[in-house]
Protein backbone atom coordinates (compact mmCIF):
# COMPACT_ATOMS: atom_id res chain seq x y z
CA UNK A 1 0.00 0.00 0.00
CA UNK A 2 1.02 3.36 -0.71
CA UNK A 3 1.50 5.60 2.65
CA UNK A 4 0.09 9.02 2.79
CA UNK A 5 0.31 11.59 5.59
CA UNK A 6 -2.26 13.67 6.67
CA UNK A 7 -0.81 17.17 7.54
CA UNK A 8 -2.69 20.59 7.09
CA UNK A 9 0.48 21.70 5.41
CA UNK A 10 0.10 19.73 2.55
CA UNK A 11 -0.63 20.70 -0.95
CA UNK A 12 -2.65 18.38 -2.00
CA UNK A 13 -6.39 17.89 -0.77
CA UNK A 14 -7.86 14.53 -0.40
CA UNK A 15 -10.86 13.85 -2.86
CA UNK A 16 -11.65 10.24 -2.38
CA UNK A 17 -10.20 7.64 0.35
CA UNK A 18 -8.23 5.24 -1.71
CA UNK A 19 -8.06 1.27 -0.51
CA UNK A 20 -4.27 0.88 -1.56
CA UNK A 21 -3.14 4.03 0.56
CA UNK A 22 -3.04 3.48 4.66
CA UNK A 23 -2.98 6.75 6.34
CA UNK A 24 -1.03 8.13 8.39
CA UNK A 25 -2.36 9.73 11.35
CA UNK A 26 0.08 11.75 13.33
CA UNK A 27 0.63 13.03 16.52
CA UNK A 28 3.12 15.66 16.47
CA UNK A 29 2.04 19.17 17.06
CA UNK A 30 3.84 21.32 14.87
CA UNK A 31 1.54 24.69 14.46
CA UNK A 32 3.80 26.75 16.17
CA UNK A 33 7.57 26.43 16.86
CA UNK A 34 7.58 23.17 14.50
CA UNK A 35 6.18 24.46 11.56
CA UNK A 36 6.08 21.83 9.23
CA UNK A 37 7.87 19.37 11.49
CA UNK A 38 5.65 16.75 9.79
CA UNK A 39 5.68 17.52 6.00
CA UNK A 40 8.90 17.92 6.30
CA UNK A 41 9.75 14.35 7.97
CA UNK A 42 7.45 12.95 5.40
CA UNK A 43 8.69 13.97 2.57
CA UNK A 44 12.28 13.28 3.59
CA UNK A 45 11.05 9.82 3.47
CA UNK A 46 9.15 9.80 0.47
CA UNK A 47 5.86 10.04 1.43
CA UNK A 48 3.22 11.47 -0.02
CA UNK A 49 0.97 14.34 2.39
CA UNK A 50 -1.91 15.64 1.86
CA UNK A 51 -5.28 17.13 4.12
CA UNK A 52 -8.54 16.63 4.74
CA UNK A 53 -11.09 18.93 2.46
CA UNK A 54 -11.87 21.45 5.52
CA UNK A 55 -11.29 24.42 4.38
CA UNK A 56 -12.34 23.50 0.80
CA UNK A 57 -16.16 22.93 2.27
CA UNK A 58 -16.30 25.23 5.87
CA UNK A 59 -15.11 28.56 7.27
CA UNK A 60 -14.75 28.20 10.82
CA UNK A 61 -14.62 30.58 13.36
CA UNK A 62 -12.01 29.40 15.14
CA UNK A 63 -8.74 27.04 14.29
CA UNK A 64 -8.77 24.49 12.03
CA UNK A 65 -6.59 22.03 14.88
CA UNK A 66 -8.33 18.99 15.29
CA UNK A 67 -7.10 16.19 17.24
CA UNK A 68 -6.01 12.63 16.33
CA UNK A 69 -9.43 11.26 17.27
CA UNK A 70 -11.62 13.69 15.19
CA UNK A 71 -9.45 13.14 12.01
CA UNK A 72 -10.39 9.46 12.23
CA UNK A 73 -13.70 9.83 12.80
CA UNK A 74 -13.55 12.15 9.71
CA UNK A 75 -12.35 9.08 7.99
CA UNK A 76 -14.53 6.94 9.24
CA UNK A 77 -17.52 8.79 8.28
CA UNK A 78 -15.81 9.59 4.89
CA UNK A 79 -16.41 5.88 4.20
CA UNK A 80 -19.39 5.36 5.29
CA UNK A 81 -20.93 8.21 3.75
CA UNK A 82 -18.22 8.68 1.03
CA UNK A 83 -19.09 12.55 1.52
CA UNK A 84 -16.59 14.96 2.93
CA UNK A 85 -18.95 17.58 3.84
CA UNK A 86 -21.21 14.80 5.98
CA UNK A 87 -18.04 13.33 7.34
CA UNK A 88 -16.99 16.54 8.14
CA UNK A 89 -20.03 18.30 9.84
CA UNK A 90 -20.97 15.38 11.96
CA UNK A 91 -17.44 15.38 14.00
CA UNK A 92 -15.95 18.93 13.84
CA UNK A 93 -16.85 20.68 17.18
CA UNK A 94 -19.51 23.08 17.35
CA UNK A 95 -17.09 25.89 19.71
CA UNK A 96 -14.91 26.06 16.03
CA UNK A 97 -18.72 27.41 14.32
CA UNK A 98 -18.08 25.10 11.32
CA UNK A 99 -20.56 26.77 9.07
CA UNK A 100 -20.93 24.69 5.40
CA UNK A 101 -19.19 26.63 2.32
CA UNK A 102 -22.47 28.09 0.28
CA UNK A 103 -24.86 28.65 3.01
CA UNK A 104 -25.54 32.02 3.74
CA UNK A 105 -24.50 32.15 7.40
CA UNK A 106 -20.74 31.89 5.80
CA UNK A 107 -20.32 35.94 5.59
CA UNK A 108 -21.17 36.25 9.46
CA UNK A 109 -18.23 33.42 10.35
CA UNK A 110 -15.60 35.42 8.32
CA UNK A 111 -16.46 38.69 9.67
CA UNK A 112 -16.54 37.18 13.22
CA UNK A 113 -12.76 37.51 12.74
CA UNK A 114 -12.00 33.57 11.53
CA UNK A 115 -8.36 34.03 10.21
CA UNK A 116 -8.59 32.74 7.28
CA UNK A 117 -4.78 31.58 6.81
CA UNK A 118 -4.69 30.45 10.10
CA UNK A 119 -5.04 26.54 8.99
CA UNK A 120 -3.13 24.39 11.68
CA UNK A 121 -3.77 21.18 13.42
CA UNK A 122 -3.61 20.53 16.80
CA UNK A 123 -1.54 17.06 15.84
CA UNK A 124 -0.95 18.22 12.23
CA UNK A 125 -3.63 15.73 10.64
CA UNK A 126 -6.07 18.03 8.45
């Protein structure tokens, strides 16, 4: 199987959950003074990183850090429902205000003050 790291500094955003990739969950928290601690290890050793769809389908009002446990319940709803957005909604906790991309309510999140370039993880795994 081909590994794949889930950081929020990644490039590349997941689309699908592939059954030859195993994902890597981490646990290093690297928002602050280890910026990029974990892309960086991975792709010393070749592996591919990439994030969840978060920002691609909410604005938050707060962070985007999530812990180990919500990014694999994101997963796990991801293949039940194969739907980011419904995989999404149902674990992210309601203190961040997750509002869904496209609904009106979006405007009052961003002027709330959600930095919108402010996209760390708590253990790096969006």
């Amino acid at each position: 199987k081909q590994l794949v790291y889930l950081t929020s500094d990644a490039e590349e955003t997941l689309e699908t959950l592939d059954p030859h990739c195993a994902y890597i969950i981490g646990g290093i928290v690297d928002r602050n003074r280890h910026k990029f601690a974990t892309f960086n290890k991975a792709n010393s050793q070749h592996v591919r990183v990439a994030k969840l769809p978060i920002k691609e389908n909410f604005a938050l009002a707060a962070t985007h850090i999530l812990t180990v446990n919500h990014v694999y319940n994101i997963l796990l709803n991801y293949a039940k429902y194969q739907d980011w957005v419904q995989a999404i909604k149902e674990v992210m906790p309601s203190r961040k205000g997750p509002v869904e991309k496209g609904s009106a309510e979006k405007e009052d999140v961003e002027d709330a003050g959600a930095d919108p370039s402010d996209n760390a993880d708590e253990a790096d795994n969006a």
